[in-house]
N, C-alpha and C. Protein backbone atom coordinates (compact mmCIF):
# COMPACT_ATOMS: atom_id res chain seq x y z
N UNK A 1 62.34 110.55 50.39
CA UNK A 1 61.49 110.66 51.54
C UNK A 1 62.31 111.21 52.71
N UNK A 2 61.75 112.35 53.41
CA UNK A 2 62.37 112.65 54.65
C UNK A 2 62.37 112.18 55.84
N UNK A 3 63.10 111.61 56.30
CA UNK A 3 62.98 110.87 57.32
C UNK A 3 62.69 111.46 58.71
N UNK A 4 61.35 111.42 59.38
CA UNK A 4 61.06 112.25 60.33
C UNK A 4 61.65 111.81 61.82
N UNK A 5 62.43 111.05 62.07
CA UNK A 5 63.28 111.01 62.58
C UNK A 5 64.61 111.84 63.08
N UNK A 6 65.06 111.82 61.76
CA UNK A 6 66.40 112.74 61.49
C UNK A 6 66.58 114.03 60.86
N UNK A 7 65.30 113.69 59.76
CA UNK A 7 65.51 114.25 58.77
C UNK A 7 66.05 114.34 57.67
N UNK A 8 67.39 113.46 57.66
CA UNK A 8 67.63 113.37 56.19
C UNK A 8 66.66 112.32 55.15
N UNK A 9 67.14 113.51 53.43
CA UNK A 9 66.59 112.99 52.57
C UNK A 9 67.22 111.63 52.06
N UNK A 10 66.01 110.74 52.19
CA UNK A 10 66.21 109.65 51.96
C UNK A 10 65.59 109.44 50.31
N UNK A 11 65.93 108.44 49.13
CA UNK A 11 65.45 107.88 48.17
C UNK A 11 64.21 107.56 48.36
N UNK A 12 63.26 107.85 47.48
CA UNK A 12 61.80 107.14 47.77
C UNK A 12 61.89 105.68 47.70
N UNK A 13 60.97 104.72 48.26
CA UNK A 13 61.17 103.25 48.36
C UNK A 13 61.85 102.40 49.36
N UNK A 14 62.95 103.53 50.22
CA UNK A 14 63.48 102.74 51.32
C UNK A 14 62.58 102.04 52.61
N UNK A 15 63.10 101.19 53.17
CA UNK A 15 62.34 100.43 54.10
C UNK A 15 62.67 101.45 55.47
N UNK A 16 64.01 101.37 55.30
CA UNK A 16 64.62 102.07 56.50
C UNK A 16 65.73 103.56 56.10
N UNK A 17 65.77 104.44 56.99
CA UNK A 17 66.04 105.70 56.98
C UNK A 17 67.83 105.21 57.14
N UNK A 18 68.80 105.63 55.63
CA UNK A 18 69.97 105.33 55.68
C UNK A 18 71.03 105.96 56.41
N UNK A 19 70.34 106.84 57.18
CA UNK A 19 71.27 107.26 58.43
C UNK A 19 70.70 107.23 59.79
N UNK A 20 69.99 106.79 60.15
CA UNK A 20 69.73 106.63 61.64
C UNK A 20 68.99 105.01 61.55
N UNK A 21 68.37 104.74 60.28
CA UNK A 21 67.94 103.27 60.15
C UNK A 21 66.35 103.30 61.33
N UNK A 22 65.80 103.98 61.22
CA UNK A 22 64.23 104.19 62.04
C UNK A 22 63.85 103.55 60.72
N UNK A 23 62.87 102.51 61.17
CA UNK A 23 61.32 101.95 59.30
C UNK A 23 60.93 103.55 59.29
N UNK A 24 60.80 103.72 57.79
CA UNK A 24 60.27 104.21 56.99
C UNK A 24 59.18 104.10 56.00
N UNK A 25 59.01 102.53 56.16
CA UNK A 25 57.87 102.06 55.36
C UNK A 25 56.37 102.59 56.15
N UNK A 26 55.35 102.63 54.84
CA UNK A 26 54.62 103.22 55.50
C UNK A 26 53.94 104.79 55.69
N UNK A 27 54.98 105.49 55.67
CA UNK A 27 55.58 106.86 56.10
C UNK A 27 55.04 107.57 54.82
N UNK A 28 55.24 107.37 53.54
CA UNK A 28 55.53 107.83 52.25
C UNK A 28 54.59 107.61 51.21
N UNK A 29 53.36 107.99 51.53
CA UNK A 29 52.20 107.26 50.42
C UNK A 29 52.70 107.90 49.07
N UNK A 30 53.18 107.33 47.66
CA UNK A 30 53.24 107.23 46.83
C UNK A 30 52.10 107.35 46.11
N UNK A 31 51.96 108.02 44.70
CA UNK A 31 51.20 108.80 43.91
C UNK A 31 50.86 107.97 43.11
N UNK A 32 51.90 107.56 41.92
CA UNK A 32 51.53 106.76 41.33
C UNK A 32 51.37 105.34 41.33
N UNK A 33 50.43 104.44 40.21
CA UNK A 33 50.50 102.83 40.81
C UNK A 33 51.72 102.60 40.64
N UNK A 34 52.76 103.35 39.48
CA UNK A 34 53.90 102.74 39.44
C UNK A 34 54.77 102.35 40.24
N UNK A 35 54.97 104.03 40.81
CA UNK A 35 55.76 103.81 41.70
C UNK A 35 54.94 102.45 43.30
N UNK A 36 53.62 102.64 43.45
CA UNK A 36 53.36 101.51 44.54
C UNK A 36 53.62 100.55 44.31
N UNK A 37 54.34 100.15 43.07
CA UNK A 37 54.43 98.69 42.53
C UNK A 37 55.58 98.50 43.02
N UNK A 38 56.35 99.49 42.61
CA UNK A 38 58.24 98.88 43.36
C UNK A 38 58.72 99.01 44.35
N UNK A 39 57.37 100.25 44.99
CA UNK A 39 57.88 100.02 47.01
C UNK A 39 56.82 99.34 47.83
N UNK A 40 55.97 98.23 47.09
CA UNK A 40 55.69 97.30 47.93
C UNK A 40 55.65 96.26 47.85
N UNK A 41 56.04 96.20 46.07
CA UNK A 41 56.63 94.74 45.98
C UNK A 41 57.61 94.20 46.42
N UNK A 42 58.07 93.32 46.41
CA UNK A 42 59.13 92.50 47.03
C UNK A 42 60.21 91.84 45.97
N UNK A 43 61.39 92.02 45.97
CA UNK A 43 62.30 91.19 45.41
C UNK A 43 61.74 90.52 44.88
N UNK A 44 61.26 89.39 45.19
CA UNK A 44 60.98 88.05 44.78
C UNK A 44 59.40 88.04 44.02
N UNK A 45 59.09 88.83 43.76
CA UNK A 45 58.59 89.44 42.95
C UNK A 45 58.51 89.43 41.45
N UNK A 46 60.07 89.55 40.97
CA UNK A 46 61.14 89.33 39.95
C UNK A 46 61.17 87.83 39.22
N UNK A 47 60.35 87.33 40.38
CA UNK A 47 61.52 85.61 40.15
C UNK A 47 62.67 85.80 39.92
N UNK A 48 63.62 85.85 41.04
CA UNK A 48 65.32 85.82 40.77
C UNK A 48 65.89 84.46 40.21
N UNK A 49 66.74 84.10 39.05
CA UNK A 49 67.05 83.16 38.61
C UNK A 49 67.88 82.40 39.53
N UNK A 50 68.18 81.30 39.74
CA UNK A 50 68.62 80.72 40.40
C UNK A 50 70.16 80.80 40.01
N UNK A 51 71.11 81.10 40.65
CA UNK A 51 72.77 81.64 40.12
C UNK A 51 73.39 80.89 39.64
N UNK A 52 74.51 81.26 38.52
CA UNK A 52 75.45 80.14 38.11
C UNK A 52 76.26 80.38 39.09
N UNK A 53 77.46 79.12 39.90
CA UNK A 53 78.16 80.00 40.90
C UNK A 53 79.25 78.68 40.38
N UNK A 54 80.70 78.82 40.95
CA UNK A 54 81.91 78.26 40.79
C UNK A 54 82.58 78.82 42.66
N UNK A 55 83.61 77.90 41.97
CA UNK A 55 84.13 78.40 43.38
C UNK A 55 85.43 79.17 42.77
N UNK A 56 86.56 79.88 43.66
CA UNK A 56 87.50 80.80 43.92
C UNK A 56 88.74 80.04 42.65
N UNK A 57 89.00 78.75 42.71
CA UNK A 57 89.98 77.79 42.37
C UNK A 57 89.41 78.45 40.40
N UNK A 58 88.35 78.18 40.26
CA UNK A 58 87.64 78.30 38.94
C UNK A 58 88.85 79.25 37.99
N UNK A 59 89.19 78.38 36.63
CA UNK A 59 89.91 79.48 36.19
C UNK A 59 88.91 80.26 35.18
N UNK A 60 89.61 81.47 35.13
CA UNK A 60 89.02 82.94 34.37
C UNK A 60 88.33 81.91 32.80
N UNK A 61 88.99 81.07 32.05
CA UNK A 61 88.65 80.57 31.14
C UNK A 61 87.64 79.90 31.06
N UNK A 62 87.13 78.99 32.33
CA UNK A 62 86.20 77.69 32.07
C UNK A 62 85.35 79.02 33.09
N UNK A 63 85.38 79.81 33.85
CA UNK A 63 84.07 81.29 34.12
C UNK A 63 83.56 81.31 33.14
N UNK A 64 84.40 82.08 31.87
CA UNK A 64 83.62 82.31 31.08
C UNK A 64 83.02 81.65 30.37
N UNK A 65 83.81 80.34 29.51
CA UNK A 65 82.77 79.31 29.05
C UNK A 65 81.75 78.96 29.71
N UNK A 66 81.75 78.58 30.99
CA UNK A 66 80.24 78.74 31.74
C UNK A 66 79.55 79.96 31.46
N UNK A 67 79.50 81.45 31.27
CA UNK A 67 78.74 82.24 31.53
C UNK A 67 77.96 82.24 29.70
N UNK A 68 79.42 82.03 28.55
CA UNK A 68 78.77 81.53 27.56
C UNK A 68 77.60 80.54 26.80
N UNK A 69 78.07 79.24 27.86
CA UNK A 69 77.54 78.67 27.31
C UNK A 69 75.93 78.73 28.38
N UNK A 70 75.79 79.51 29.32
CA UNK A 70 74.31 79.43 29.95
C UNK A 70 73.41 80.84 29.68
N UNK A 71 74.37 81.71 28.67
CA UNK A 71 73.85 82.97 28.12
C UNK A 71 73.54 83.59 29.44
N UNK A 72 74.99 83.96 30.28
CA UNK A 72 74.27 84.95 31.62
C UNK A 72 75.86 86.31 31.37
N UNK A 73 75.45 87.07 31.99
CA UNK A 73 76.18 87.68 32.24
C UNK A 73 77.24 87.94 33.87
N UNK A 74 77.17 87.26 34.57
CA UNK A 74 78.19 87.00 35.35
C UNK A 74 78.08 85.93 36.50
N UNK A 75 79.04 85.61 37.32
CA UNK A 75 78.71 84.12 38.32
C UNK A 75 79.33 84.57 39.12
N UNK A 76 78.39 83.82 40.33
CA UNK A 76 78.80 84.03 41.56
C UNK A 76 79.72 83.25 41.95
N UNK A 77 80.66 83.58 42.95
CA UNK A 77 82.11 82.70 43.24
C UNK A 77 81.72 82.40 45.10
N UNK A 78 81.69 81.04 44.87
CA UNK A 78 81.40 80.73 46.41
C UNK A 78 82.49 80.25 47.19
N UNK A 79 82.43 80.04 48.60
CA UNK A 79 83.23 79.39 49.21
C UNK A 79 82.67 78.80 50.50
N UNK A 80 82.03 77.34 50.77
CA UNK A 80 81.48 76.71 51.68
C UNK A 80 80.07 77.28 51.97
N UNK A 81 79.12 77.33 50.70
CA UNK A 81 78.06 77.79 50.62
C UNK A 81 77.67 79.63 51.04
N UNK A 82 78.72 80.41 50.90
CA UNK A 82 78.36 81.88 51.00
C UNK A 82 78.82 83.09 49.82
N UNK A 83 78.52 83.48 49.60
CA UNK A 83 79.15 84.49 48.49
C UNK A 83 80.06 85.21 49.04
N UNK A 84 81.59 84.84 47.83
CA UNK A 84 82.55 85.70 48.26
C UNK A 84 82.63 86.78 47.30
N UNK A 85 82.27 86.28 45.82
CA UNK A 85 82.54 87.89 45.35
C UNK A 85 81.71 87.56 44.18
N UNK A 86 81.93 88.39 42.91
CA UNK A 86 81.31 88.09 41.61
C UNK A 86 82.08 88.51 40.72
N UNK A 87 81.89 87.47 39.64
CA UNK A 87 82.68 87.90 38.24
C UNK A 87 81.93 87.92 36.94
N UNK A 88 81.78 89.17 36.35
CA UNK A 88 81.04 89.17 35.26
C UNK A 88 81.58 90.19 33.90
N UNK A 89 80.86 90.23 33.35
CA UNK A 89 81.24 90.50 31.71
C UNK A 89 82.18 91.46 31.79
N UNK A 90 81.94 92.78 32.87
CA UNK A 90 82.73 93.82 32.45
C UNK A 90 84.47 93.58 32.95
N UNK A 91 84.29 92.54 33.88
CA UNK A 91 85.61 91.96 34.50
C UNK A 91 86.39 91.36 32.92
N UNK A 92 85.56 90.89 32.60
CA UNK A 92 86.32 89.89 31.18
C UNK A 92 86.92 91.34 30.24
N UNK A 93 85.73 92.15 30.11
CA UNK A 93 86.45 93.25 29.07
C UNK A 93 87.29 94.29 29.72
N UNK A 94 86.92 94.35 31.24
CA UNK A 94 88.05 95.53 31.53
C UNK A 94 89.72 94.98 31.86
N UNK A 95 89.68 93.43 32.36
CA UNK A 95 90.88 93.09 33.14
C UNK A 95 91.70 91.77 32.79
N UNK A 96 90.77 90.68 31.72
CA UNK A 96 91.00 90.16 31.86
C UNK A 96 91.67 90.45 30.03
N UNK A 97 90.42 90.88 29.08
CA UNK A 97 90.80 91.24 27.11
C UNK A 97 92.39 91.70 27.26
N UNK A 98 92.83 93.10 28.07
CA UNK A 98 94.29 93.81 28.16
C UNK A 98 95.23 92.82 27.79
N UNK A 99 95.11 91.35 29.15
CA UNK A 99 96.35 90.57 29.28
C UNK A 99 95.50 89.09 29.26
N UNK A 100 95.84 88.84 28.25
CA UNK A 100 95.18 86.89 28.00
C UNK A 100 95.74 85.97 28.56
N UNK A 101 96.69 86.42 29.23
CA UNK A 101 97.62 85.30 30.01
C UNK A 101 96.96 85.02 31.27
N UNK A 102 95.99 86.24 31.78
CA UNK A 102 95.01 86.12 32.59
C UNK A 102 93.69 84.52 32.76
N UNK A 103 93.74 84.69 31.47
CA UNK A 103 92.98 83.04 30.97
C UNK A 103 92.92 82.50 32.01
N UNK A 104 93.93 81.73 32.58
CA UNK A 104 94.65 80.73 33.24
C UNK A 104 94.61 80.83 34.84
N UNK A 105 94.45 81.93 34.75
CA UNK A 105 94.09 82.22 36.59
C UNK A 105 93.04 82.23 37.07
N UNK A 106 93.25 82.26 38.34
CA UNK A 106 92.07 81.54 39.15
C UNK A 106 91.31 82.87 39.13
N UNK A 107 89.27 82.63 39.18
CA UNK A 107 88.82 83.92 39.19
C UNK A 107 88.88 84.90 39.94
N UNK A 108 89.09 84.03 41.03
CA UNK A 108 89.10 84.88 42.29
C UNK A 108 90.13 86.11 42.15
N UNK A 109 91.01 85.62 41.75
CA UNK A 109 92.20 86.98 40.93
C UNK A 109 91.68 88.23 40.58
N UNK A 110 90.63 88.38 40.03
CA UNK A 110 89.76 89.23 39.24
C UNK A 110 88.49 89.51 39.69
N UNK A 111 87.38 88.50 40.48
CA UNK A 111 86.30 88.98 40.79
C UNK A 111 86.23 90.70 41.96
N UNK A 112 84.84 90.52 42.10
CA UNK A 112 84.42 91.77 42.82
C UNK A 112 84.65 90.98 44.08
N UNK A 113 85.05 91.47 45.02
CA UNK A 113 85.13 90.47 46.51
C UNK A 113 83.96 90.90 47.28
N UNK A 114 83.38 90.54 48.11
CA UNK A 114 81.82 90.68 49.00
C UNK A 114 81.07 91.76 48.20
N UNK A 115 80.66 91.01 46.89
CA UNK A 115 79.74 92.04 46.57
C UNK A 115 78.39 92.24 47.31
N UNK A 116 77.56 93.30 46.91
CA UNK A 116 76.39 94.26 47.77
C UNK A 116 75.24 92.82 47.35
N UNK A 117 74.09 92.13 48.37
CA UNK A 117 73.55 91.71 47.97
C UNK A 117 72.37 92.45 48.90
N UNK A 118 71.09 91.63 48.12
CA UNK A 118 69.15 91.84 48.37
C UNK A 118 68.96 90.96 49.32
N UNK A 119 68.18 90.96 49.81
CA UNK A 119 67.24 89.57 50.11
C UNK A 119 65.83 89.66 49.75
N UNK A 120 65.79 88.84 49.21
CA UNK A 120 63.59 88.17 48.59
C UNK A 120 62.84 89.31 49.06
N UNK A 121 62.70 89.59 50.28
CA UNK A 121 61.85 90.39 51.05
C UNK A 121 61.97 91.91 50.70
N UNK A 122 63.18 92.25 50.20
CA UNK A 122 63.56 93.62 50.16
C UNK A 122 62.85 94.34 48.82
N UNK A 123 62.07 95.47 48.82
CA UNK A 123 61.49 96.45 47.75
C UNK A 123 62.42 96.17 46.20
N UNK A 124 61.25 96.22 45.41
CA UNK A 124 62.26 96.61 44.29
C UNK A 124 63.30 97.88 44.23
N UNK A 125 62.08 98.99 44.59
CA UNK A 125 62.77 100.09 44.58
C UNK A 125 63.86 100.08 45.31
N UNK A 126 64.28 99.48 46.11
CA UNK A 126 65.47 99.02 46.99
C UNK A 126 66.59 98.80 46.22
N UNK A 127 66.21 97.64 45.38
CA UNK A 127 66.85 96.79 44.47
C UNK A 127 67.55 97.77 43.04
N UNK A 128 66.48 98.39 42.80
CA UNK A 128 66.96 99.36 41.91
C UNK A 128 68.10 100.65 42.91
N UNK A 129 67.42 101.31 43.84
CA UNK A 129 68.59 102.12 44.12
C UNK A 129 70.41 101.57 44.16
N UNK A 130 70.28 100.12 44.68
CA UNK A 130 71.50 99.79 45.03
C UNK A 130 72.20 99.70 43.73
N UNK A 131 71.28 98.78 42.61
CA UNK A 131 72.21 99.11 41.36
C UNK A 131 72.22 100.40 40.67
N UNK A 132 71.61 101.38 40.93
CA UNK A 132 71.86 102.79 40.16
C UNK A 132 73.28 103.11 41.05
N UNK A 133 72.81 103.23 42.50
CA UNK A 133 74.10 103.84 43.26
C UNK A 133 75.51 103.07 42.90
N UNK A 134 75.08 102.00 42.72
CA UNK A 134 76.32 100.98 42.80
C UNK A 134 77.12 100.77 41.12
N UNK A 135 76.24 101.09 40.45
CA UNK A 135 76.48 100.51 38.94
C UNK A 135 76.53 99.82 38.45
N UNK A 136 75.41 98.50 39.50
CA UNK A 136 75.42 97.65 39.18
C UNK A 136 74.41 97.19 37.89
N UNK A 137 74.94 96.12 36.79
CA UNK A 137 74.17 95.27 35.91
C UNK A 137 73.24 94.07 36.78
N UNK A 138 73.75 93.62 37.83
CA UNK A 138 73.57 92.26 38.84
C UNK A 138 73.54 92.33 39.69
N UNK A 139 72.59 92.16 40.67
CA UNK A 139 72.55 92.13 42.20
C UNK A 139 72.22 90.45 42.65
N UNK A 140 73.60 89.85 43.43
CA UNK A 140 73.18 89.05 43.89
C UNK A 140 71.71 89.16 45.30
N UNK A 141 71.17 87.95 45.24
CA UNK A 141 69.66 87.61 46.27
C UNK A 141 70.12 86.60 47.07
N UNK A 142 70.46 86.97 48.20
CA UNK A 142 71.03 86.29 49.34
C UNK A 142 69.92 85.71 50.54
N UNK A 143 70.07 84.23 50.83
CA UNK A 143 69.33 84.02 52.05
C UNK A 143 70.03 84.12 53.37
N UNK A 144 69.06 83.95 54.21
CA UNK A 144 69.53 84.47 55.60
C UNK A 144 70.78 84.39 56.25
N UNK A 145 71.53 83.39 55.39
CA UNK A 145 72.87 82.53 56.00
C UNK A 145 74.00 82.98 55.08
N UNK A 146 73.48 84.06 54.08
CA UNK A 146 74.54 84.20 53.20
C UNK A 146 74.67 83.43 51.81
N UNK A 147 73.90 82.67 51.55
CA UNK A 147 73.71 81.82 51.01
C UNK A 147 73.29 82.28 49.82
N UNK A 148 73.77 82.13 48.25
CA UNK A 148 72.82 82.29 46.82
C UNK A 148 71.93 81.59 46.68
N UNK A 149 70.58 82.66 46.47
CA UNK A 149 69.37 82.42 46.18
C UNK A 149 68.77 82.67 44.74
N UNK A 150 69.43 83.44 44.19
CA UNK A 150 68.94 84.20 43.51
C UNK A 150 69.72 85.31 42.55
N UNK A 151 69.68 85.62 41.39
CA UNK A 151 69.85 86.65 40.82
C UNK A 151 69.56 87.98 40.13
N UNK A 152 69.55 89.02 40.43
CA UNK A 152 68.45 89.94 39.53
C UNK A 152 69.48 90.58 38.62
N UNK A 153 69.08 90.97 37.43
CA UNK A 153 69.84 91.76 36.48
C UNK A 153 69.03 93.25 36.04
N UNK A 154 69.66 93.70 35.48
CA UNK A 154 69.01 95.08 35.00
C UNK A 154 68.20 95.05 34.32
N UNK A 155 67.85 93.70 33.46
CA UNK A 155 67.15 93.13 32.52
C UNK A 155 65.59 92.65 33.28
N UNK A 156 65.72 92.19 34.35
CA UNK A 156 64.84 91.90 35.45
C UNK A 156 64.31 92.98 35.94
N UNK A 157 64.85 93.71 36.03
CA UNK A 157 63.99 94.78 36.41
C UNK A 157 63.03 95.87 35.00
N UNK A 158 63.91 96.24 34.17
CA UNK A 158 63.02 96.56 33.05
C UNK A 158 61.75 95.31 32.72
N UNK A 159 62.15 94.21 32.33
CA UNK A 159 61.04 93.85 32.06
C UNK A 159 60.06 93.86 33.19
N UNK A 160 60.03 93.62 34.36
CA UNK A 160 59.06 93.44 35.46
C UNK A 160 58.38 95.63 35.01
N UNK A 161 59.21 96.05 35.25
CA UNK A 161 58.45 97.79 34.79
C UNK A 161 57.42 97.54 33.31
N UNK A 162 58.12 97.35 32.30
CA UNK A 162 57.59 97.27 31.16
C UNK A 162 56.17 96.52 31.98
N UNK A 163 56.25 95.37 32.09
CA UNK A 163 54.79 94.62 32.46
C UNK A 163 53.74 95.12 33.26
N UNK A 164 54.34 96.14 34.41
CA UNK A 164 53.58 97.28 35.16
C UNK A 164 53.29 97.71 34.07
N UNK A 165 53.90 98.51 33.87
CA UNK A 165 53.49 100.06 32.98
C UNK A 165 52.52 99.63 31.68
N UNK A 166 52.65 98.46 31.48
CA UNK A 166 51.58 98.06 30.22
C UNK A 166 50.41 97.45 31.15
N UNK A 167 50.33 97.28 32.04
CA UNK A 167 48.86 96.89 32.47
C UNK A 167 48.17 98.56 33.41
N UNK A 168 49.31 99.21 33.46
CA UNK A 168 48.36 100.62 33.86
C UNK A 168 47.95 100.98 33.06
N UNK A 169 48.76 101.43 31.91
CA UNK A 169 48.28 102.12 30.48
C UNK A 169 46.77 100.98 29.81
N UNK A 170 47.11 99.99 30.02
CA UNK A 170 45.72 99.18 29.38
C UNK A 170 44.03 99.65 30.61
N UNK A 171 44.67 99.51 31.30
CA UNK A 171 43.70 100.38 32.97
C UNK A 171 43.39 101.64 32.67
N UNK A 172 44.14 102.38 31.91
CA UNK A 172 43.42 103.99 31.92
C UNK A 172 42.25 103.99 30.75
């Protein structure tokens, strides 16, 4: 969407124009139901799972047995109720498989530090740009204070599409 503001091309779905930040919502009537589904739904939308989280001290070993044994793919690392970073699967296979002596250290050693988070309110399509741009599998869902609310995965978002896209196709 072009932002008539500035002008630059912005991603379809944004709320706000990522270089001058003027709302954009509104602005951009969308064609298909699909696409109206993910720029006016809301995050929370998703039902974001509620996060596994540890704190910084957490070693790399008992992370992962937690992420094993709750079948997730990564946890949030807190410190006095705010997100400091995240550690998940690809951390285990890129940094931690090399050197096993890693085991033993604290996660914080290894996590992502202030990773990118959502809040509830924010578009899917939002949600999706940040993990395409970002590469992300996981977007933490943050409340107003910084606080974990929530988790979305890549998995969360396909299925929420799949469930659109099968009730349009049943509609035509």
């Amino acid at each position: 969407m072009i932002c008539p503001h500035c002008g630059h091309d912005n991603i379809p779905g944004v709320d706000a124009c990522e270089v001058c930040g003027q709302p954009l919502s509104g602005l951009d009537l969308t064609t298909s139901e699909l696409e109206r589904a993910i720029t006016e739904h809301p995050v929370r939308a998703l039902v974001p799972k509620k996060p596994l989280t540890v704190s910084g001290e957490t070693t790399v070993s008992d992370a992962i047995d937690a992420m094993v044994q709750h079948r997730i793919g990564c946890l949030l690392v807190e410190q006095d109720g705010q997100i400091t970073g995240i550690f998940t699967e690809r951390d285990v296979l890129n940094r931690i498989l090399p050197d096993r002596t890693n085991l033993f250290s604290p996660v914080s050693d290894f996590m992502t530090v202030s990773p990118e988070t959502i809040s509830r309110t924010d578009s899917i399509a939002y949600a999706m740009h940040c993990m395409s741009v970002g590469g992300y599998r996981h977007l933490p869902v943050a409340g107003s204070q910084g606080d974990a609310i929530g988790m979305i995965s890549a998995r969360d978002l396909l299925r929420y599409l799949s469930i659109r896209f099968a009730d349009i196709r049943d509609d035509s």
